[in-house]
Protein backbone atom coordinates (compact mmCIF):
# COMPACT_ATOMS: atom_id res chain seq x y z
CA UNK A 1 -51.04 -8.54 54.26
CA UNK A 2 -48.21 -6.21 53.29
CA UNK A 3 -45.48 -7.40 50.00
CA UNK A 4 -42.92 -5.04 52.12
CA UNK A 5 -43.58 -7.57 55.26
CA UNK A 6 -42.20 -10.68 53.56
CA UNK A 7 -39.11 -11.40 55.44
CA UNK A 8 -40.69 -10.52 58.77
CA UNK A 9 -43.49 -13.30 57.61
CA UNK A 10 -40.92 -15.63 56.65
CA UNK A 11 -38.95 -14.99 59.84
CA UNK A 12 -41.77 -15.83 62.28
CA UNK A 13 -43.18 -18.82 60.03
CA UNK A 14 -40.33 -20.47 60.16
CA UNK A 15 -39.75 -20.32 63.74
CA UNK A 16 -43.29 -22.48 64.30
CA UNK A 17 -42.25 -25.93 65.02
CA UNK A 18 -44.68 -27.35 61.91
CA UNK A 19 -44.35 -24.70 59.52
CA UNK A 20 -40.19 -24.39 59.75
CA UNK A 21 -40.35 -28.22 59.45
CA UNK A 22 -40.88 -27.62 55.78
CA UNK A 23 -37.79 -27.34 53.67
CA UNK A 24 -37.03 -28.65 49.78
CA UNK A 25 -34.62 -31.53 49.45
CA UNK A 26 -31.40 -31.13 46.86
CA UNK A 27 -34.11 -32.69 44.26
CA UNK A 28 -36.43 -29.91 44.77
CA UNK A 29 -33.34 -27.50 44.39
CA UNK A 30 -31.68 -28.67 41.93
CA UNK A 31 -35.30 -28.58 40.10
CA UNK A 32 -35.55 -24.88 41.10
CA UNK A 33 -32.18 -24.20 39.72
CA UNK A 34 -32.90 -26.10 36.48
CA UNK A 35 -36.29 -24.51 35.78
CA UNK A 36 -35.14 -20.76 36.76
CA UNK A 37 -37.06 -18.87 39.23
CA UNK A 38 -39.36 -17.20 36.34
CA UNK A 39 -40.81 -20.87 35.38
CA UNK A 40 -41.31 -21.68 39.02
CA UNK A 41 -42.98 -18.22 39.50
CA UNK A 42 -45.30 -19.55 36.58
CA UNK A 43 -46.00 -22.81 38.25
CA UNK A 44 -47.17 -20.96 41.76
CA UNK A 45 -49.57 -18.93 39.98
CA UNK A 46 -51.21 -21.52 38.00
CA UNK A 47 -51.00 -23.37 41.59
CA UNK A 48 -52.19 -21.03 43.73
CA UNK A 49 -55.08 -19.92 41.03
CA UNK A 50 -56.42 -23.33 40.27
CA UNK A 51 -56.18 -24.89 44.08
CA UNK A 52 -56.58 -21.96 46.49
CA UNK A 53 -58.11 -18.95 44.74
CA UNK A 54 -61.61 -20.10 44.31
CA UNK A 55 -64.24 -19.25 46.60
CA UNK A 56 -65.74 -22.45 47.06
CA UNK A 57 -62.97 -25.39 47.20
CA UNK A 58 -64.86 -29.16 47.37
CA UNK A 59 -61.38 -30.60 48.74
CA UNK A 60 -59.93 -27.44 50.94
CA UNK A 61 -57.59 -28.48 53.69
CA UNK A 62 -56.50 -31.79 51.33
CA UNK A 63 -55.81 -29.99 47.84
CA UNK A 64 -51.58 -29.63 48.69
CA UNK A 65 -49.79 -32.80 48.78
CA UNK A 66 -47.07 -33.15 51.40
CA UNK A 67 -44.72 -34.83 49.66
CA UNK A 68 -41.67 -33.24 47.76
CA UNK A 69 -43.85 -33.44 44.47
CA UNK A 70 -43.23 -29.86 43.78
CA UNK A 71 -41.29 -27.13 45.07
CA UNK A 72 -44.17 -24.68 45.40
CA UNK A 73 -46.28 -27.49 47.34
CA UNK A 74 -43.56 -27.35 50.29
CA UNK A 75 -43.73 -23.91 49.85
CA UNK A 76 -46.99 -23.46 50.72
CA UNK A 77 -47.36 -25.63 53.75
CA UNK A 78 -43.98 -23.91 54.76
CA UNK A 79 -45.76 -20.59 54.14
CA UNK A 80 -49.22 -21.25 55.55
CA UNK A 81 -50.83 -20.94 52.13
CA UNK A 82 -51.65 -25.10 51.65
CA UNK A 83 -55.57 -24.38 51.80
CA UNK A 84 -57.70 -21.07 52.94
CA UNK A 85 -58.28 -21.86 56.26
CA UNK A 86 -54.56 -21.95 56.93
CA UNK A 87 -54.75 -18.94 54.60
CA UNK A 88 -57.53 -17.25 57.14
CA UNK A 89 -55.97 -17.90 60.03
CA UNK A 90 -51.94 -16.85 59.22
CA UNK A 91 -52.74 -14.03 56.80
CA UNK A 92 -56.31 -12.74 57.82
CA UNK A 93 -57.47 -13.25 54.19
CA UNK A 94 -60.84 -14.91 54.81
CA UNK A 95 -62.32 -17.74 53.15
CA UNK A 96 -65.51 -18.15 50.93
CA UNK A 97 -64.87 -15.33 48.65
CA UNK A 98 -62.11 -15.37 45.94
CA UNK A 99 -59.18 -14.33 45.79
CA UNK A 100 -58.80 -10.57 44.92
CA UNK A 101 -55.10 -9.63 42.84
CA UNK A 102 -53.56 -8.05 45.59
CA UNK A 103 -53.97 -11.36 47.88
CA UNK A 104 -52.98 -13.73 45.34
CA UNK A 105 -49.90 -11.52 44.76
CA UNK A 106 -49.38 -11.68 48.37
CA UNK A 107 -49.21 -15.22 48.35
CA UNK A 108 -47.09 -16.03 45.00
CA UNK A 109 -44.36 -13.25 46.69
CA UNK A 110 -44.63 -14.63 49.58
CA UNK A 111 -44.10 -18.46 48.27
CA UNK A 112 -41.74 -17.36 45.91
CA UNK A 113 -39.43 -15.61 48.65
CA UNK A 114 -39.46 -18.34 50.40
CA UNK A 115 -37.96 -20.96 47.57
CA UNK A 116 -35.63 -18.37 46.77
CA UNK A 117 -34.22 -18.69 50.66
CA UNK A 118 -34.33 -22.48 50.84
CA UNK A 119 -32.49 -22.66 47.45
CA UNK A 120 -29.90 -19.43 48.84
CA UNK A 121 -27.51 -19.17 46.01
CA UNK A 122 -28.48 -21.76 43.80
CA UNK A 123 -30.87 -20.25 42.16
CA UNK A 124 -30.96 -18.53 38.24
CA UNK A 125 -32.70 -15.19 38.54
């Protein structure tokens, strides 16, 4: 789990037949582009730290919805982040214990780089 790593991650995720199935439709873009990459930032964090951070999770594996509700949902099944056993087995951050600041970090840089791609130029820094 290295911030400096990102692309590489993103590179080989999205060369895995289900997780570089993922991508955001002009809707999810043009919501990206609308909200600014800050906001969206915002809305991964309070995401990530309500559905995934916990230590004990009564839904895990069925908290992310698949469909293009929300950019940073895609993003996550995209990423390998949807629920911690995804999160164990891609990025070696183990279940049953919450998340510490540098793993949710991780994560939100990691989801966040990856909108950023999918969107290319259309995004508002």
């Amino acid at each position: 789990m290295n911030n400096n790593n990102i692309d590489s991650i993103l590179e080989k995720l999205s060369k895995l037949k289900y997780r570089g199935s993922f991508h955001l439709n002009k809707k999810m873009k043009e919501y990206v582009n609308k909200k600014g990459i800050e906001e969206i930032r915002k809305h991964a964090e309070k995401i990530i730290f309500e559905r995934i951070s916990p230590a004990v999770l009564n839904n895990d594996g069925k908290q992310t919805p698949y469909r293009q509700v929300h950019p940073v949902f895609i993003a996550q099944h995209a990423c390998g982040c949807c629920c911690r056993g995804c999160i164990e087995k891609i990025h070696h951050i183990s279940k049953g214990k919450e998340l510490i600041p540098d793993e949710f970090n991780f994560i939100i840089n990691l989801l966040i780089k990856w909108i950023i791609k999918e969107c290319q130029n259309e995004v508002k820094k």
